[in-house]
Protein backbone atom coordinates (compact mmCIF):
# COMPACT_ATOMS: atom_id res chain seq x y z
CA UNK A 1 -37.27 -75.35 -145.90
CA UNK A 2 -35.01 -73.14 -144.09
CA UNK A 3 -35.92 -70.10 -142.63
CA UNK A 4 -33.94 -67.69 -145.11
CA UNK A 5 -33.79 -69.68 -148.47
CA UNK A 6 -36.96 -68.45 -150.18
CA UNK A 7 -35.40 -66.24 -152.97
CA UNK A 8 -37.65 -64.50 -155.17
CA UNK A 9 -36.24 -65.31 -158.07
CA UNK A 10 -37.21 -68.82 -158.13
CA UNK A 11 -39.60 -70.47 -160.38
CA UNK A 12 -42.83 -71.94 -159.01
CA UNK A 13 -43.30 -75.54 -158.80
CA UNK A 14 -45.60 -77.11 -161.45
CA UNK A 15 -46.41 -80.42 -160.05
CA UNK A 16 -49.87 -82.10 -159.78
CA UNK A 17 -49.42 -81.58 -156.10
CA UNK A 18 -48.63 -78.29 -156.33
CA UNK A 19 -52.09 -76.26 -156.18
CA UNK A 20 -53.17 -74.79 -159.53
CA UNK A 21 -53.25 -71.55 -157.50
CA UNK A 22 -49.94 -71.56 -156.81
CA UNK A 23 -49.01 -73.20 -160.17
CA UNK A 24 -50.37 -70.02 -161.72
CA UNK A 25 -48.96 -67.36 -159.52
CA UNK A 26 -47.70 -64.43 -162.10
CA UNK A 27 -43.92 -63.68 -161.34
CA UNK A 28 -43.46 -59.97 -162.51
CA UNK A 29 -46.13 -56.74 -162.37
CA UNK A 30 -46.79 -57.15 -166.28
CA UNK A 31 -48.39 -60.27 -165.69
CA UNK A 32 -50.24 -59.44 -162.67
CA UNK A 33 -53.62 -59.00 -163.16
CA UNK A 34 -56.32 -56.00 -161.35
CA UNK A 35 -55.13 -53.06 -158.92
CA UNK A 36 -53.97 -50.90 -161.80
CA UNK A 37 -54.65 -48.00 -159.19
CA UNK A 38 -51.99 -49.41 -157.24
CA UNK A 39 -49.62 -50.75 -159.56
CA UNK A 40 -50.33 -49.65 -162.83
CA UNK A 41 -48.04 -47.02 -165.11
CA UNK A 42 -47.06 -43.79 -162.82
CA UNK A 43 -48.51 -44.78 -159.44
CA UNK A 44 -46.52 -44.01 -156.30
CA UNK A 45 -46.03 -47.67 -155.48
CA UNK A 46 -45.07 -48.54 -159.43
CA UNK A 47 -42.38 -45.52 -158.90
CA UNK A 48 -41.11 -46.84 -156.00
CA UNK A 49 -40.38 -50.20 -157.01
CA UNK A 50 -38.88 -48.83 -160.80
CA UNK A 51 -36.53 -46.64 -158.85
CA UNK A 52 -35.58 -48.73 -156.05
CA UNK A 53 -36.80 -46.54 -152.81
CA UNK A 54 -39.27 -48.85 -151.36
CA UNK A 55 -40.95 -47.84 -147.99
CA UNK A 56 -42.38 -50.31 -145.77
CA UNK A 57 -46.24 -51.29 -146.31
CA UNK A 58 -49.53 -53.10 -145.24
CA UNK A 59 -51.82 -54.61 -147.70
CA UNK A 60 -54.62 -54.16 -146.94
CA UNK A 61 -57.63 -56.31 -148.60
CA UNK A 62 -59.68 -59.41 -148.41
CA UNK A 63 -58.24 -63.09 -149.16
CA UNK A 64 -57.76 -64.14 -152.77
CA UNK A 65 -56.79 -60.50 -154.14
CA UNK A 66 -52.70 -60.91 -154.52
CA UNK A 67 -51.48 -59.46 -151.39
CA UNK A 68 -48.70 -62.21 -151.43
CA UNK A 69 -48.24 -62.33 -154.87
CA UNK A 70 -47.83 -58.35 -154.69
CA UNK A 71 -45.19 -59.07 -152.23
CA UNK A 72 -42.90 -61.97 -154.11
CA UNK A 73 -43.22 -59.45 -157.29
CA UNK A 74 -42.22 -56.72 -155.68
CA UNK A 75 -39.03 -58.40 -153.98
CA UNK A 76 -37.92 -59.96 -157.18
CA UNK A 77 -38.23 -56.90 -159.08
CA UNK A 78 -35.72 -54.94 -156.76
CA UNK A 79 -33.69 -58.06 -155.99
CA UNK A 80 -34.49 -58.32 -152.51
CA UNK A 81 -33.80 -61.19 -150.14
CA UNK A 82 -37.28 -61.90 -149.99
CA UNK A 83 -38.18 -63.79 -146.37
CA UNK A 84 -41.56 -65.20 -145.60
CA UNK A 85 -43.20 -65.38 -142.36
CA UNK A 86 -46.88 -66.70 -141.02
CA UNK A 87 -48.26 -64.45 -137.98
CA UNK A 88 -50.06 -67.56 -136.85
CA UNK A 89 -47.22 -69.62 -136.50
CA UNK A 90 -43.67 -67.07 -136.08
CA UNK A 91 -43.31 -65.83 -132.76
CA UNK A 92 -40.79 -62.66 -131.78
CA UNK A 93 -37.74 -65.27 -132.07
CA UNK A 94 -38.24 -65.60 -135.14
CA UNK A 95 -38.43 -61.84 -135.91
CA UNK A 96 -35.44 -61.87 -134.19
CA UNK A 97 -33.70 -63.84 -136.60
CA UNK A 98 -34.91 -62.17 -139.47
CA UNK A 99 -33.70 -58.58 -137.98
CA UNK A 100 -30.57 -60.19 -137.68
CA UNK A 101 -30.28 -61.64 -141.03
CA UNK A 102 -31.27 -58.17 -142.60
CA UNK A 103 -28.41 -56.32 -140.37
CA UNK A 104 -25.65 -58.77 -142.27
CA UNK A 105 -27.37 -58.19 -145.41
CA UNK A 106 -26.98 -54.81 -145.26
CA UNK A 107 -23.38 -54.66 -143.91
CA UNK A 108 -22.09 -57.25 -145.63
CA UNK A 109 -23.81 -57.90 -148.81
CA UNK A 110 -25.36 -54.09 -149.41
CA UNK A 111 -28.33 -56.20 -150.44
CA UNK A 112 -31.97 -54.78 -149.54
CA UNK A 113 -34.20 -57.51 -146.87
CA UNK A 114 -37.81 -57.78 -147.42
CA UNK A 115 -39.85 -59.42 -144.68
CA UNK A 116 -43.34 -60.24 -145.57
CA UNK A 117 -45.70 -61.12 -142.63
CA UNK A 118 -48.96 -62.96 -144.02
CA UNK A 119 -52.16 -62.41 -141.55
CA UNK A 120 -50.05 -59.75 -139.82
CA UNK A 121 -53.24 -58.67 -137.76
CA UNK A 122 -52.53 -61.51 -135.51
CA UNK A 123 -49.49 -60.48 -134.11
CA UNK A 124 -49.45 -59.49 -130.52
CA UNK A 125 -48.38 -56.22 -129.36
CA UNK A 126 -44.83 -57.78 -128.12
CA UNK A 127 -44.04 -59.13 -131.69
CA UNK A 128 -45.36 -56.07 -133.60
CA UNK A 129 -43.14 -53.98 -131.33
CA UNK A 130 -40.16 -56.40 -132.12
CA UNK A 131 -40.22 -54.90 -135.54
CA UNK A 132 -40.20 -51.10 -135.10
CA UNK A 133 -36.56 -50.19 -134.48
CA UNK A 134 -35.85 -52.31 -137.57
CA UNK A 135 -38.38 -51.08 -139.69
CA UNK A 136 -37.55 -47.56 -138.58
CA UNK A 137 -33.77 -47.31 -139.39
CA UNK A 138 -34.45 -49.12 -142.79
CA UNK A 139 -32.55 -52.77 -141.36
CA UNK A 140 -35.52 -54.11 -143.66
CA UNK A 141 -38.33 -53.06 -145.46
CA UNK A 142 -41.58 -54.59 -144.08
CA UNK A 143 -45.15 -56.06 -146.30
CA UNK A 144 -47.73 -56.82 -143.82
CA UNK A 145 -50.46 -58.31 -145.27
CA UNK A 146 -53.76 -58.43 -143.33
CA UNK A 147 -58.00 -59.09 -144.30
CA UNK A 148 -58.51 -56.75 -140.92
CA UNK A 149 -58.57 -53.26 -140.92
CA UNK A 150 -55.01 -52.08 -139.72
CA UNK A 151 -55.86 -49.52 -138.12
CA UNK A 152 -57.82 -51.43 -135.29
CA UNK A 153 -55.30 -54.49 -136.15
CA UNK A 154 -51.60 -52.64 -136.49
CA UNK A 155 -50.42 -51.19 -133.23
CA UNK A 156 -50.24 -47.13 -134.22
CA UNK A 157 -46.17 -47.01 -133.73
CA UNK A 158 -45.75 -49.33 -136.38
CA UNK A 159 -48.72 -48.06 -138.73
CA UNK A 160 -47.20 -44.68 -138.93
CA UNK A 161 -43.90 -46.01 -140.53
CA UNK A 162 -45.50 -47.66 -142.70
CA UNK A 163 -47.73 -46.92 -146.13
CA UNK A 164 -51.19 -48.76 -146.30
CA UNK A 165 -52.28 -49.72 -149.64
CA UNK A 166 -56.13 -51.10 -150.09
CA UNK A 167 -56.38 -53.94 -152.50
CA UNK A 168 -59.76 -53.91 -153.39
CA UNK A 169 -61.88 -57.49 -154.73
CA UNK A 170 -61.01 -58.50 -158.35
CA UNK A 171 -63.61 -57.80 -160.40
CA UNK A 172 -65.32 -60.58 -162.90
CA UNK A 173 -63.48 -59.21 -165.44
CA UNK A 174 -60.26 -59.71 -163.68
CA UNK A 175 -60.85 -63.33 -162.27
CA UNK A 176 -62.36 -64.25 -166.26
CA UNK A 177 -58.63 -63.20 -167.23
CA UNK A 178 -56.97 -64.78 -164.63
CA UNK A 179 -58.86 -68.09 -165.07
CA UNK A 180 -58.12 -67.77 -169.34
CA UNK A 181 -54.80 -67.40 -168.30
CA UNK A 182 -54.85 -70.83 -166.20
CA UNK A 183 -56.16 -72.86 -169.10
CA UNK A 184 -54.12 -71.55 -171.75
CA UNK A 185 -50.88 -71.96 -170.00
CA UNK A 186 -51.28 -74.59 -167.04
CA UNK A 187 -49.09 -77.19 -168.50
CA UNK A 188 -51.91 -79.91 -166.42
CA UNK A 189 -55.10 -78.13 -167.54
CA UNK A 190 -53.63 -77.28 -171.26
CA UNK A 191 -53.70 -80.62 -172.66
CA UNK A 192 -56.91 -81.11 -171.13
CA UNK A 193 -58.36 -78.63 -173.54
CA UNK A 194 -61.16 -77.22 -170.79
CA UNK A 195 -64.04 -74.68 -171.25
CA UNK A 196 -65.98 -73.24 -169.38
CA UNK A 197 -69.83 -73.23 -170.57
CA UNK A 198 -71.11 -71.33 -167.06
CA UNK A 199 -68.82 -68.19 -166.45
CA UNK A 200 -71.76 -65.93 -164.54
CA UNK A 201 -71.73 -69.41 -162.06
CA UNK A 202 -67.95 -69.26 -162.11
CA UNK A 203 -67.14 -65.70 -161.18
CA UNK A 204 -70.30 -65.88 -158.81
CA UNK A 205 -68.90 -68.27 -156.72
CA UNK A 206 -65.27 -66.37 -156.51
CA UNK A 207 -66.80 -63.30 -155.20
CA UNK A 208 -63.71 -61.35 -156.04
CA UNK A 209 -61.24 -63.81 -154.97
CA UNK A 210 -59.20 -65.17 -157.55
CA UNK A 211 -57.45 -68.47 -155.41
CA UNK A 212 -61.58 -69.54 -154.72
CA UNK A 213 -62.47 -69.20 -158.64
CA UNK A 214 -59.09 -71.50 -160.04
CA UNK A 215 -59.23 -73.92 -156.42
CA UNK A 216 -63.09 -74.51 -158.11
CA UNK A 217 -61.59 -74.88 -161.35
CA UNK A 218 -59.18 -77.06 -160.19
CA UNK A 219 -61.80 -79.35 -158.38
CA UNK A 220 -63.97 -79.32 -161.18
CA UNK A 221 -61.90 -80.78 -163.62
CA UNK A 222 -60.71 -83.20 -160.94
CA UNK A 223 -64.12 -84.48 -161.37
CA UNK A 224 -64.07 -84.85 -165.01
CA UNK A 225 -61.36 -87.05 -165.31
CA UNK A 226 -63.20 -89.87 -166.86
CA UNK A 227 -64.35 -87.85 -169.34
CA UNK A 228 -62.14 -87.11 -172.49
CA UNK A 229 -60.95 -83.61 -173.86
CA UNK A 230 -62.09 -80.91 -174.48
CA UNK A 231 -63.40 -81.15 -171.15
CA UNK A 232 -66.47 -78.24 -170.97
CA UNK A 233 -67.24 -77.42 -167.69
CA UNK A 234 -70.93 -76.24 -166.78
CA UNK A 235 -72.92 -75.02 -163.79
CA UNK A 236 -73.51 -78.63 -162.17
CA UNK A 237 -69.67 -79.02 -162.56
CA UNK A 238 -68.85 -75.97 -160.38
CA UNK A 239 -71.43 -76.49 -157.77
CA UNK A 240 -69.88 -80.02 -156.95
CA UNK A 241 -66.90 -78.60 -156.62
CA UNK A 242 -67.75 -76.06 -154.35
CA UNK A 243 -69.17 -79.25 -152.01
CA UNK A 244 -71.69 -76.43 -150.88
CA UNK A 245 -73.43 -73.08 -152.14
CA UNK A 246 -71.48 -70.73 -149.76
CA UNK A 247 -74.31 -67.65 -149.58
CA UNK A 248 -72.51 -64.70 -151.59
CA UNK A 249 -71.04 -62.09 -149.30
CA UNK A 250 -68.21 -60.10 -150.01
CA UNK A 251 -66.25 -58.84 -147.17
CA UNK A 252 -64.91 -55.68 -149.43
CA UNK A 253 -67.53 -54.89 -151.76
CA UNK A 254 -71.40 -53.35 -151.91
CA UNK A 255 -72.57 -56.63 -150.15
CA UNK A 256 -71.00 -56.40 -147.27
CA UNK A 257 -72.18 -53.07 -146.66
CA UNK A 258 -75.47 -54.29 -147.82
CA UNK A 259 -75.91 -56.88 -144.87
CA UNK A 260 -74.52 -55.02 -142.12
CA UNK A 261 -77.07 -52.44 -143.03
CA UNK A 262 -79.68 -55.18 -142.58
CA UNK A 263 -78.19 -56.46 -139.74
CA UNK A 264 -77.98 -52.67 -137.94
CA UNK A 265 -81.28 -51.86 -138.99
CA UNK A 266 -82.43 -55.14 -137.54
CA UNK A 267 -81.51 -54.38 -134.37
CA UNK A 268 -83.06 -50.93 -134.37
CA UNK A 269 -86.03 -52.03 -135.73
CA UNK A 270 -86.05 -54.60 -132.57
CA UNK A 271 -86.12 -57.74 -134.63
CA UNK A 272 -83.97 -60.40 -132.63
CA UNK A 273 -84.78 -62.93 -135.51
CA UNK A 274 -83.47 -60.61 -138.58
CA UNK A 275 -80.48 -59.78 -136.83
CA UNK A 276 -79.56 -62.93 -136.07
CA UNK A 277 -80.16 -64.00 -139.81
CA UNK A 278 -77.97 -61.71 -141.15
CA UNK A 279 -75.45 -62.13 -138.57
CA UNK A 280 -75.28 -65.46 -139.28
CA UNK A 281 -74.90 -65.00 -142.75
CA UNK A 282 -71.89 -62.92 -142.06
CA UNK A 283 -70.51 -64.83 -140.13
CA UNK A 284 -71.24 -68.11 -142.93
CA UNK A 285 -69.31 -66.05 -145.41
CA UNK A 286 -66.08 -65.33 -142.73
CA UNK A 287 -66.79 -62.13 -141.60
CA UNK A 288 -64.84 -60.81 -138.64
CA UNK A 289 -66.95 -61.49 -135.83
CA UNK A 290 -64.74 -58.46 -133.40
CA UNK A 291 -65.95 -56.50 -136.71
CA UNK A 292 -69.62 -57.41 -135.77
CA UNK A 293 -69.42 -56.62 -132.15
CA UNK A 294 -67.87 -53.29 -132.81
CA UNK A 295 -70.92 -52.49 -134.72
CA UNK A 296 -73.07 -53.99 -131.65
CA UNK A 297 -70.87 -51.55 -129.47
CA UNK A 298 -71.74 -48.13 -131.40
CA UNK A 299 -75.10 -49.30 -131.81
CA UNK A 300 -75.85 -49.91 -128.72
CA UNK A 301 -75.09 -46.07 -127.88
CA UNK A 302 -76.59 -45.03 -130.89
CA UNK A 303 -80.15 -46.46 -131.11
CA UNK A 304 -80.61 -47.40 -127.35
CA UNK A 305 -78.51 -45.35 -125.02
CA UNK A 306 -79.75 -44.77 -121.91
CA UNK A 307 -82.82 -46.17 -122.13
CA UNK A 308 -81.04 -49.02 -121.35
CA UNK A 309 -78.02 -48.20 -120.11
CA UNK A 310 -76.75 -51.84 -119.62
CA UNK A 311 -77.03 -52.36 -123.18
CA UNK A 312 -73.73 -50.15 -123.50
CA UNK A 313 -72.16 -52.69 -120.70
CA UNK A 314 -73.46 -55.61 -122.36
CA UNK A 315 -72.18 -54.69 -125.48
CA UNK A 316 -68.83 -53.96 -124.34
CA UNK A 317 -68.58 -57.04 -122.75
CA UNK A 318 -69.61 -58.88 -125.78
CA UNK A 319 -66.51 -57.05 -128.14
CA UNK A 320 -64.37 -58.18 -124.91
CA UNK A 321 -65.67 -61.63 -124.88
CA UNK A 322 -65.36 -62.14 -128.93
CA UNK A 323 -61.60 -60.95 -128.82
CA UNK A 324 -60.76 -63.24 -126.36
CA UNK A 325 -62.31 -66.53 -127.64
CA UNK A 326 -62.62 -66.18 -130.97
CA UNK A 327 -64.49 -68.55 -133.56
CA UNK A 328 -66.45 -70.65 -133.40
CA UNK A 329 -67.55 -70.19 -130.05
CA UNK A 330 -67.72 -66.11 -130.09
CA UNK A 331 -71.00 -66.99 -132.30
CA UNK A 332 -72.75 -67.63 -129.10
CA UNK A 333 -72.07 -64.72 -127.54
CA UNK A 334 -72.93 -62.52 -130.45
CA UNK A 335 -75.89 -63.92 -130.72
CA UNK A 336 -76.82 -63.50 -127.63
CA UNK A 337 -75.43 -59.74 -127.48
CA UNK A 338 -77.50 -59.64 -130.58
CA UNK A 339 -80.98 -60.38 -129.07
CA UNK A 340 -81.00 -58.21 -126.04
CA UNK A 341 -80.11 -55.08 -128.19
CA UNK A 342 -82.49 -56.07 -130.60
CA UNK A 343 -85.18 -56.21 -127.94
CA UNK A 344 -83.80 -52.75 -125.49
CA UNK A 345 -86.02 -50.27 -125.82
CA UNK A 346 -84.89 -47.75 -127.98
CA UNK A 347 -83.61 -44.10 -127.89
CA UNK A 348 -81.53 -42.49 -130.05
CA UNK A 349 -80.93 -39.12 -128.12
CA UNK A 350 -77.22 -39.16 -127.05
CA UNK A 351 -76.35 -39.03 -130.84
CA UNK A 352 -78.91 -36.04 -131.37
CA UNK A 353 -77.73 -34.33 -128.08
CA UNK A 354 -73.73 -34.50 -129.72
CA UNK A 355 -74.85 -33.50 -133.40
CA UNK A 356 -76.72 -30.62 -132.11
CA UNK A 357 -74.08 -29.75 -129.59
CA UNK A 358 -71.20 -29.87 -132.24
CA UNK A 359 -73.28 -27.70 -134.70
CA UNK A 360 -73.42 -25.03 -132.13
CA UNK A 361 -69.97 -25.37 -131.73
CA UNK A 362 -69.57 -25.14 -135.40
CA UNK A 363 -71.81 -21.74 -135.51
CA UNK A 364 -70.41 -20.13 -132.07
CA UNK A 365 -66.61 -20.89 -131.98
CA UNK A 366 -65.65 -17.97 -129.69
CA UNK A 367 -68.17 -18.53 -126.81
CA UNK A 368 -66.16 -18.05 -123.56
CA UNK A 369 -66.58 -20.49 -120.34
CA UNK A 370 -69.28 -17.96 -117.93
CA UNK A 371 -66.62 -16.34 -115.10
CA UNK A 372 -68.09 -18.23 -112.02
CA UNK A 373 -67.60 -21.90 -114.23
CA UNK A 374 -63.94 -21.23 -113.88
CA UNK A 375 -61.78 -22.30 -111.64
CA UNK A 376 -59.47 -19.79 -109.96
CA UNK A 377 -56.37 -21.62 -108.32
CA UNK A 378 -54.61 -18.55 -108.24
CA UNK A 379 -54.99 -15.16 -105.78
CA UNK A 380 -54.82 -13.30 -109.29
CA UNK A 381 -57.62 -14.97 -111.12
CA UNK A 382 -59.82 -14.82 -107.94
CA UNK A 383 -59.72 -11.11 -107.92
CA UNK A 384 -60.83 -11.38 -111.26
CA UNK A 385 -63.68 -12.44 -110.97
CA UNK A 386 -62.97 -16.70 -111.55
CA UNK A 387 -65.01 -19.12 -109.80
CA UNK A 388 -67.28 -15.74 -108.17
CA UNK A 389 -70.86 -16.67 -107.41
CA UNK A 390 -70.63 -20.33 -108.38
CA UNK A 391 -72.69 -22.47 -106.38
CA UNK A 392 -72.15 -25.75 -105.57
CA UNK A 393 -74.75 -28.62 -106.17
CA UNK A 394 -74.19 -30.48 -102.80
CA UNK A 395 -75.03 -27.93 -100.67
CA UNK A 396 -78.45 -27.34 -101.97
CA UNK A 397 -81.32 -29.75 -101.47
CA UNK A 398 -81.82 -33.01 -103.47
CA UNK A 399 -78.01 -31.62 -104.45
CA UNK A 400 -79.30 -29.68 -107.12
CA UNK A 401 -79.52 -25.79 -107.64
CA UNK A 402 -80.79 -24.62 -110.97
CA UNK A 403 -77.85 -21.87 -112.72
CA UNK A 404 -77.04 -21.18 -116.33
CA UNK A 405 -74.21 -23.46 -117.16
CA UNK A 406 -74.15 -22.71 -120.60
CA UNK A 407 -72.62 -19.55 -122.11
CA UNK A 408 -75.49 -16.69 -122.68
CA UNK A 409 -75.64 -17.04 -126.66
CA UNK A 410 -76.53 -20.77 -125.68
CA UNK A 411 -78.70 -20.84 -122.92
CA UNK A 412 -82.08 -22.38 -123.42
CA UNK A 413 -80.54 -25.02 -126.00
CA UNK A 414 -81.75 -28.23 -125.35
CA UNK A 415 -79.78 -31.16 -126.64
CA UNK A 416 -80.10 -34.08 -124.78
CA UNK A 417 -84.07 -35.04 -125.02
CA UNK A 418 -85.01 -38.18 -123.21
CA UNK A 419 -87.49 -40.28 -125.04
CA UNK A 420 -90.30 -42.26 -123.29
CA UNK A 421 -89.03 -45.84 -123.13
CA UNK A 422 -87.14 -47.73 -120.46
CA UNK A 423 -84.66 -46.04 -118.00
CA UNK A 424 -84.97 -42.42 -120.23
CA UNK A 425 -88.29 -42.24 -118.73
CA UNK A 426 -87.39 -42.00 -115.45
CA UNK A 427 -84.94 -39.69 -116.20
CA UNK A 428 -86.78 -37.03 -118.52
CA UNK A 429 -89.29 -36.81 -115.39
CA UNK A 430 -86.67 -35.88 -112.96
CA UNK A 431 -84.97 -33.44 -115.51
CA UNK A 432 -88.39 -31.86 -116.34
CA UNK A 433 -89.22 -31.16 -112.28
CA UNK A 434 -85.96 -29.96 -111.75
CA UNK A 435 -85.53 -27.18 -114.78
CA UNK A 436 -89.29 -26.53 -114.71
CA UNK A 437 -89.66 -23.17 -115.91
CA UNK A 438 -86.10 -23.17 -117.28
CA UNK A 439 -85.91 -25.99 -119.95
CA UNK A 440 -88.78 -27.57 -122.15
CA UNK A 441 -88.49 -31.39 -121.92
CA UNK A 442 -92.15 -31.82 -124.12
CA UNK A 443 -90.41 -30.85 -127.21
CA UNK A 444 -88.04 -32.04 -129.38
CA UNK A 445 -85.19 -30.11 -130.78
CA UNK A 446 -84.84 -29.27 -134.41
CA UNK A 447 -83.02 -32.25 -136.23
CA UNK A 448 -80.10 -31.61 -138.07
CA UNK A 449 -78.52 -32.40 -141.35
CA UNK A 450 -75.94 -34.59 -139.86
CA UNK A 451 -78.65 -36.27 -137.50
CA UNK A 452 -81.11 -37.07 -140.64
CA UNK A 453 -78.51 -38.88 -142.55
CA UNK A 454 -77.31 -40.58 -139.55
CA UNK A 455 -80.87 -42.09 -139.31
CA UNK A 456 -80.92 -43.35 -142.86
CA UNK A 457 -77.40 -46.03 -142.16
């Protein structure tokens, strides 16, 4: 097929080759099914399209939900040219080409482009900024779709002109209507008169993604086809078709936030074995693994800090790593990321020191910077009084002098509090002989709000 001769007006092929996915693709917004938030009766997006004034967008959700589907209905309803591209396979050429397409549509035809860019997360920096001027000056109006959070994903020039909708997982009662829809109007499946006996096994299985629940369908009567209609389809039947009981996960919904708390909490509690498990179960169910080593990353300034310090490097190195090789190979080194933060010793009192330290900013917003703190670069500001009596660390023994560095409403605060373990040892016995008589390092400091729900993720 040619580059530009996907219209959206076209009907869908209804072949026996053609998926039953793709059979059953809905064709205008009354017949989509789910995001009424987004598209349903006096939404911004709804307006948009019913008066004509699109703005360029990223879709934002896990696979199976519609983003493309969105897309086609939302081209054919303002009679766009519609134009199709894979980020895995197009390359800035073939942006190129597109761009230029658009310009002549415009000038000649005064007909609105619409470029839709499936996986758009993948593109590189040079491709993304391909688009801009384009997208900018309204050449074409742009639907990214992406499973990755854009804001990590989409390079910021581009996110800002464009409008990021979240298209959440379908929920049972969406894929149960989508899947009635199928049999009652697949002109295949119709004749076949099918049922379905096992719906909780059904929906189950989709786990909010509506091409998995009617590609099981679809395999499931496949393997009925000795058997006569009505064809009634039952738990066995959908487990065979799924070759394999993928473990439920859902990348969007309360599970996913349900293992990666196991998985965190894993690796503070300094089980190697649990984090692994649910990593790999993640990772079974197609979870970003840069997703998993960004977690590793705050974690490992979080819960260990400095009593490892390397765990910081390590982890770094691991997020590095995982970008650049991808699956399944990044596996290895998350794992093994995975295991030495698991097993650090533990301290979690770099985030206390910053929540302490930003409620005192919070409560004393007008403390000023102590005269001889400042710096006085001009002849002016030195007769004031600027940089007066400051002495400097170097020239003192060990190249330390004790002085009040913090403003006088704050002095005596104490928010970084080395614990006992690894490399903070060593460090809260120098800090205690050098402020002896000055700061307290036996005691902790009071814990705030922010630090006692940041100890229950």
């Amino acid at each position: 097929m040619d580059l530009f001769s996907s219209k959206p007006a076209e009907s869908p092929k209804s072949g026996p080759e053609v998926p039953l996915a793709e059979r059953c693709r809905p064709r205008t917004l009354e017949d989509f099914v789910g995001h009424e938030e987004l598209v349903g009766a006096g939404t911004v997006l709804r307006e948009e399209i019913r008066r004509n004034r699109l703005k360029s967008m990223i879709l934002w959700g896990p696979p199976g939900v519609g983003k493309t589907t969105l897309a086609r209905i939302i081209a054919r309803e303002v009679e766009a040219d519609f134009i199709a591209l894979s980020a895995v396979t197009a390359g800035v050429a073939d942006v190129r080409k597109v761009i230029d397409h658009a310009v002549k549509n415009r000038k000649y035809l005064h007909k609105t482009t619409i470029l839709f860019i499936d996986e758009i997360h993948r593109f590189n920096k040079a491709q993304q900024d391909a688009l801009l001027h384009a997208v900018e000056d309204g050449t074409l109006i742009l639907i990214g779709a992406t499973t990755e959070n854009p804001s990590f994903e989409v390079i910021p020039p581009l996110l800002s002109r464009c409008q990021v909708y979240v298209m959440k997982p379908l929920s049972k009662a969406h894929i149960r209507r989508i899947v009635e829809q199928a049999l009652e109007t697949d002109p295949i499946l119709k004749p076949l008169r099918v049922a379905v006996d096992d719906w909780d096994t059904l929906l189950q299985m989709a786990t909010g993604d509506a091409r998995r629940a009617l590609n099981i369908l679809e395999k499931a009567v496949e393997l009925q086809e000795d058997r006569p209609p009505p064809i009634v389809l039952k738990r066995q039947d959908f487990e065979k078709a799924a070759l394999q009981k993928t473990p439920y996960y859902d990348k969007a919904g309360e599970m996913h936030y349900d293992v990666i708390s196991a998985f965190i909490k894993s690796l503070r509690g300094s089980d190697p074995d649990a984090a692994i498990f649910w990593m790999a179960r993640m990772l079974a169910a197609g979870e970003d693994p840069k997703f998993i080593a960004r977690r590793m990353l705050i974690l490992a300034a979080e819960d260990i800090g400095n009593a490892d310090p390397y765990a910081l490097t390590l982890a770094t190195s691991c997020f590095t790593a995982v970008t650049y090789i991808g699956m399944p190979e990044a596996q290895i080194i998350l794992a093994q990321a995975a295991a030495y933060l698991a097993a650090a010793p533990k301290s979690n009192a770099a985030i206390r020191a910053i929540n302490q330290a930003l409620q005192d900013v919070r409560r004393f917003p007008d403390v000023q910077v102590p005269l001889e703190l400042r710096n006085a670069p001009t002849t002016l500001l030195a007769e004031r009084g600027y940089g007066q009596d400051y002495r400097y660390a170097h020239d003192y023994p060990e190249h330390f002098v004790r002085t009040a560095y913090l403003p006088p409403p704050l002095q005596g605060r104490l928010y970084y509090l080395p614990g006992d373990l690894g490399k903070e040892k060593e460090i809260k016995q120098r800090l205690r002989r050098l402020w002896k008589e000055w700061k307290d390092y036996s005691t902790s400091p009071p814990r705030s709000e922010e630090q006692k729900s940041g100890k229950s993720r």
